[in-house]
Protein backbone atom coordinates (compact mmCIF):
# COMPACT_ATOMS: atom_id res chain seq x y z
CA UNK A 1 0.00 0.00 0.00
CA UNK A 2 2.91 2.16 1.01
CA UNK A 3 3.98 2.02 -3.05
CA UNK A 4 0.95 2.25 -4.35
CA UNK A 5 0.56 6.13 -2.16
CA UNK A 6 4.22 6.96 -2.70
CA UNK A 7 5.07 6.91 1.07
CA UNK A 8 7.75 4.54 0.66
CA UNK A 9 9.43 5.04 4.54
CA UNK A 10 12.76 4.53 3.10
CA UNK A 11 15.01 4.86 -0.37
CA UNK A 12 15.25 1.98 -2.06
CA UNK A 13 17.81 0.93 -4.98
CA UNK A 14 16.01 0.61 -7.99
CA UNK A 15 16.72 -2.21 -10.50
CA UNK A 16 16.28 -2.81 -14.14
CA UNK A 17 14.01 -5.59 -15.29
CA UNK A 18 14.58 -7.90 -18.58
CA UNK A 19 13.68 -6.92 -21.96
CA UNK A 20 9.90 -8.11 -22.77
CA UNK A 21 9.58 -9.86 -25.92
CA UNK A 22 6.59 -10.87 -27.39
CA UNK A 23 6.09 -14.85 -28.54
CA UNK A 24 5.84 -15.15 -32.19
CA UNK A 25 2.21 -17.06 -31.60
CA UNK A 26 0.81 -13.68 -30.12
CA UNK A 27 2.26 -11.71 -33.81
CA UNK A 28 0.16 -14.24 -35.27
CA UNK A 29 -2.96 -13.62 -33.34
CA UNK A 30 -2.51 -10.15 -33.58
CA UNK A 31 -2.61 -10.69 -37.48
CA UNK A 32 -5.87 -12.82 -37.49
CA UNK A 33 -7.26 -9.74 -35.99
CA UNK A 34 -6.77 -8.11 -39.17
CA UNK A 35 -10.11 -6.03 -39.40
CA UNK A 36 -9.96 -4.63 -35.81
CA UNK A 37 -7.52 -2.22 -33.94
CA UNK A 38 -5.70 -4.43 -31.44
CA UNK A 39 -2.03 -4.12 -29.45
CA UNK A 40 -0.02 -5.48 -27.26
CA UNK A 41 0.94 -3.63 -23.64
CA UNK A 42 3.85 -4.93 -21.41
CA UNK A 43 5.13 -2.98 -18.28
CA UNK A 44 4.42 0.52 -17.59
CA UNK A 45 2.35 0.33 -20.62
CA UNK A 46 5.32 0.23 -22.98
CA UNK A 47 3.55 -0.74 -26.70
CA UNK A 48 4.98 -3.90 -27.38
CA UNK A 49 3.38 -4.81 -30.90
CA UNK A 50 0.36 -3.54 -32.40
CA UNK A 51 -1.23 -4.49 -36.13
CA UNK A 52 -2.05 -2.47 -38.76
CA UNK A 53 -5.23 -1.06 -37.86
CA UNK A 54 -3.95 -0.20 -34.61
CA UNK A 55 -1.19 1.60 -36.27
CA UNK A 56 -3.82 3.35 -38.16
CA UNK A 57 -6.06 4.07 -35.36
CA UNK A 58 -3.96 5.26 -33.14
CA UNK A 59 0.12 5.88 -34.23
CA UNK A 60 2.40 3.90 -35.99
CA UNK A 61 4.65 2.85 -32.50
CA UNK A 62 7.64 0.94 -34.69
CA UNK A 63 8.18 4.16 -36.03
CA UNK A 64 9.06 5.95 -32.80
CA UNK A 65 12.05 5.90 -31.04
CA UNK A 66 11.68 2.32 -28.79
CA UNK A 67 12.24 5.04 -25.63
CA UNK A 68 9.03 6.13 -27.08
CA UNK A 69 7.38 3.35 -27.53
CA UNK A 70 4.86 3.88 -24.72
CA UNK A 71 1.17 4.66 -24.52
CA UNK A 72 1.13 6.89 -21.38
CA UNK A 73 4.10 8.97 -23.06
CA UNK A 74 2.31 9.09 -26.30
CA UNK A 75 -0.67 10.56 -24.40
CA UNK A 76 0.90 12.95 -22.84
CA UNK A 77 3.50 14.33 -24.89
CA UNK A 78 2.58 13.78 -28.12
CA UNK A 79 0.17 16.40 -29.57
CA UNK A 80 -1.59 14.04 -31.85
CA UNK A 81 -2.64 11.87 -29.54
CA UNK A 82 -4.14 14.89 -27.69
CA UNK A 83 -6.22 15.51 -31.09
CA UNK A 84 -7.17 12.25 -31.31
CA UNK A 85 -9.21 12.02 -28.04
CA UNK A 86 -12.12 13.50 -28.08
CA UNK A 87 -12.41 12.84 -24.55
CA UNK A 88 -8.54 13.42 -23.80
CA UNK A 89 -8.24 14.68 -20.44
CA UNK A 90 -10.61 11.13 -19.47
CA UNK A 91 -8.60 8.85 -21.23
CA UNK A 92 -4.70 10.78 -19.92
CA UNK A 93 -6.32 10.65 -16.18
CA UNK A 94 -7.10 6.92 -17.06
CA UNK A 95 -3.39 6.33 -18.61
CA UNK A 96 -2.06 7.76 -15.35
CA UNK A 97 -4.19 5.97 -12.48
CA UNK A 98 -2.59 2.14 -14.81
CA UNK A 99 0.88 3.35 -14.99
CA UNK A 100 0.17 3.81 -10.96
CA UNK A 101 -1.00 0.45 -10.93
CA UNK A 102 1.44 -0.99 -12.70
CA UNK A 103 4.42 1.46 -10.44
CA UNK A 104 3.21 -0.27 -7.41
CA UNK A 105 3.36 -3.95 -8.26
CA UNK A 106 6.87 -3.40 -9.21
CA UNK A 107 8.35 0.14 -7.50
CA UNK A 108 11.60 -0.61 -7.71
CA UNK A 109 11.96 -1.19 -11.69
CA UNK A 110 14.36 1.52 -13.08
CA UNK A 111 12.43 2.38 -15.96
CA UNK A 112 9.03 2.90 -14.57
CA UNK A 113 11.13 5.17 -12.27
CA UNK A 114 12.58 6.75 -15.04
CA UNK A 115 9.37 7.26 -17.21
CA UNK A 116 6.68 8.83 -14.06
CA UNK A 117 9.80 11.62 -13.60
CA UNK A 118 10.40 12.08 -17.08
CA UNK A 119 6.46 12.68 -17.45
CA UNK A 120 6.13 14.39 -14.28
CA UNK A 121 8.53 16.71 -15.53
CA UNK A 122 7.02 18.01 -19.18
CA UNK A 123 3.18 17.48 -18.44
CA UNK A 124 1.51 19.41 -15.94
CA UNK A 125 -1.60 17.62 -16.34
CA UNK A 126 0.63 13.95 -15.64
CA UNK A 127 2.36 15.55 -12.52
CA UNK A 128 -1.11 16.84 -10.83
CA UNK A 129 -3.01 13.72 -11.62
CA UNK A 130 -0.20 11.67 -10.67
CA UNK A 131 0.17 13.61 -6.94
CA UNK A 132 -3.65 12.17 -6.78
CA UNK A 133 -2.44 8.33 -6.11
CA UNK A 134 -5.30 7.13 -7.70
CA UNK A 135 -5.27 4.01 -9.02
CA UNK A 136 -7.08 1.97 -11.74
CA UNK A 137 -6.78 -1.20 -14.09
CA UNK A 138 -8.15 -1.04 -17.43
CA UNK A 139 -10.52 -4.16 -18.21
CA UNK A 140 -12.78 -2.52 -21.06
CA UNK A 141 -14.39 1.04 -21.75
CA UNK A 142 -15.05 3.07 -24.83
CA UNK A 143 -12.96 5.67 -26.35
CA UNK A 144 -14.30 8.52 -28.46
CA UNK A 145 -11.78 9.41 -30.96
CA UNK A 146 -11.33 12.50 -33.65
CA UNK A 147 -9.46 10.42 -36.50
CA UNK A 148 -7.97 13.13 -38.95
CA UNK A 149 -8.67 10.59 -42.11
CA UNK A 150 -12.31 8.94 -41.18
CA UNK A 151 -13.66 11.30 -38.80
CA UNK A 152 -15.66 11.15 -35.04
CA UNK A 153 -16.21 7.60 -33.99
CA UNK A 154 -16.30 5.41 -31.12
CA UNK A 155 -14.74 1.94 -30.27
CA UNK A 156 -14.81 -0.33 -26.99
CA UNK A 157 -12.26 -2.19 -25.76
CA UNK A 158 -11.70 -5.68 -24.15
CA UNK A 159 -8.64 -6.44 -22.16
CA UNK A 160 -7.65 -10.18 -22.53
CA UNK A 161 -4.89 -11.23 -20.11
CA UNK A 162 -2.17 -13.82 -21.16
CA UNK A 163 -1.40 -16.31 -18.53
CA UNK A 164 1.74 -17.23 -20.43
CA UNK A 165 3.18 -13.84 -20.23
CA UNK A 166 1.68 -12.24 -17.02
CA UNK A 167 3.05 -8.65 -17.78
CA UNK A 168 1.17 -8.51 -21.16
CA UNK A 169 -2.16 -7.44 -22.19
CA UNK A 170 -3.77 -7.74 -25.51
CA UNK A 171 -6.51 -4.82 -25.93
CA UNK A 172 -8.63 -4.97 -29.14
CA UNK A 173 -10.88 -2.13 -30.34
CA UNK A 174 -14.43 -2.74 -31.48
CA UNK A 175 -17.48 -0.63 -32.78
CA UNK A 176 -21.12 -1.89 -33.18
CA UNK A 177 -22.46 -3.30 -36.41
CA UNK A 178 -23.68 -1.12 -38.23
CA UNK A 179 -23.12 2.11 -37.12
CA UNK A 180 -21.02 5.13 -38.19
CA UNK A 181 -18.16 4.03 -36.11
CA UNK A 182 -17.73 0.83 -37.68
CA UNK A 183 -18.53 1.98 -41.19
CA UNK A 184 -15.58 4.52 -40.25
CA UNK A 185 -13.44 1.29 -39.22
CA UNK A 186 -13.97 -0.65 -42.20
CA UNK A 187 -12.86 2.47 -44.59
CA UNK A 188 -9.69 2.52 -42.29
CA UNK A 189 -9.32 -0.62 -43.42
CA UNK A 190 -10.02 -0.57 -46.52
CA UNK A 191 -7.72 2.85 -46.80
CA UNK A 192 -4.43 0.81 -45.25
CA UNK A 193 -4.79 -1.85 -47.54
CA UNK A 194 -4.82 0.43 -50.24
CA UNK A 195 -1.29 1.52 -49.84
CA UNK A 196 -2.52 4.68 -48.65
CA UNK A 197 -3.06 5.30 -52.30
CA UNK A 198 -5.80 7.18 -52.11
CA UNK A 199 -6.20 10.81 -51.00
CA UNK A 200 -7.06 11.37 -47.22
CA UNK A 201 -8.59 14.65 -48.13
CA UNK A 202 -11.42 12.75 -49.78
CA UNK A 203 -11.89 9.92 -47.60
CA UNK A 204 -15.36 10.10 -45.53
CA UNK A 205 -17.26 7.52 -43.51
CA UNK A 206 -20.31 9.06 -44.59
């Protein structure tokens, strides 16, 4: 409890934890999900593989930097993703109260040490929330989202936990038959598998 507050009575010598690597079985799945948005999240929510819809939905996180390869540092540094949200300031508070979650499970990991001051020290939004100690895991929701090629829709998310790799999390993105949302999904789709050949200007769900 006394990690999970930040009222740790004494310093303690942080260590580095081992490399995550995802199995070559979960790359597969993650490719049979072709038509929906799903990803991968290890420790400290560090993006560990995502496919291509995901990459559309959200950001291409192979491109980045691998220090940057992180949803809660995406969120909050990265003004796309603030853009993006519709409903930003609910989905960064929700970002922070995991990565809080995840912190106290495993306080003395150097890099989760290394990523809360990092954030703490260019968001002002991270560092108030974070001074909150709230805490909160992420089993399934909705996010509203502002896409800059397909428009306003909404998608829900599952959380599926993988007993052979207890620091991972698969989350895959939804929308309801038939609506605008998933009308907007499947012309995401059908956009990436274009080649992006077509112009974004003109693409509408509508």
């Amino acid at each position: 409890l006394r990690d999970l507050i930040g009222t740790t009575a004494a310093p303690v010598r942080r260590r580095a934890r081992g490399v995550q690597r995802v199995r070559p079985g979960l790359y597969q799945l993650l490719d049979a999900l072709d038509g929906e948005p799903a990803l991968v999240l290890g420790r400290r929510t560090d993006v560990l593989a995502a496919n291509r819809m995901a990459k559309a939905l959200f950001t291409d996180f192979e491109r980045l930097p691998p220090r940057h390869r992180n949803y809660a540092r995406w969120m909050f540094l990265d003004d796309a993703a603030r853009s993006l949200f519709v409903d930003w300031d609910v989905q960064a508070r929700a970002a922070v109260e995991s990565l809080r979650l995840d912190a106290g499970r495993d306080p003395d990991d150097q890099a989760t040490a290394a990523l809360i001051a990092d954030l703490r020290d260019h968001s002002r939004e991270f560092a108030h929330w974070w001074e909150q100690h709230r805490v909160h895991q992420r089993t399934h929701g909705s996010k509203r989202l502002r896409h800059p090629l397909v428009g306003e829709l909404t998608v829900e998310y599952e959380t599926l936990s993988l007993p052979g790799d207890p620091d991972m999390t698969l989350f895959v993105y939804t929308a309801e038959a038939g609506s605008s949302s998933k009308r907007a999904l499947d012309l995401l789709a059908s956009w990436t598998l274009s080649g992006h050949s077509r112009n974004p200007e003109h693409i509408s769900p509508s």
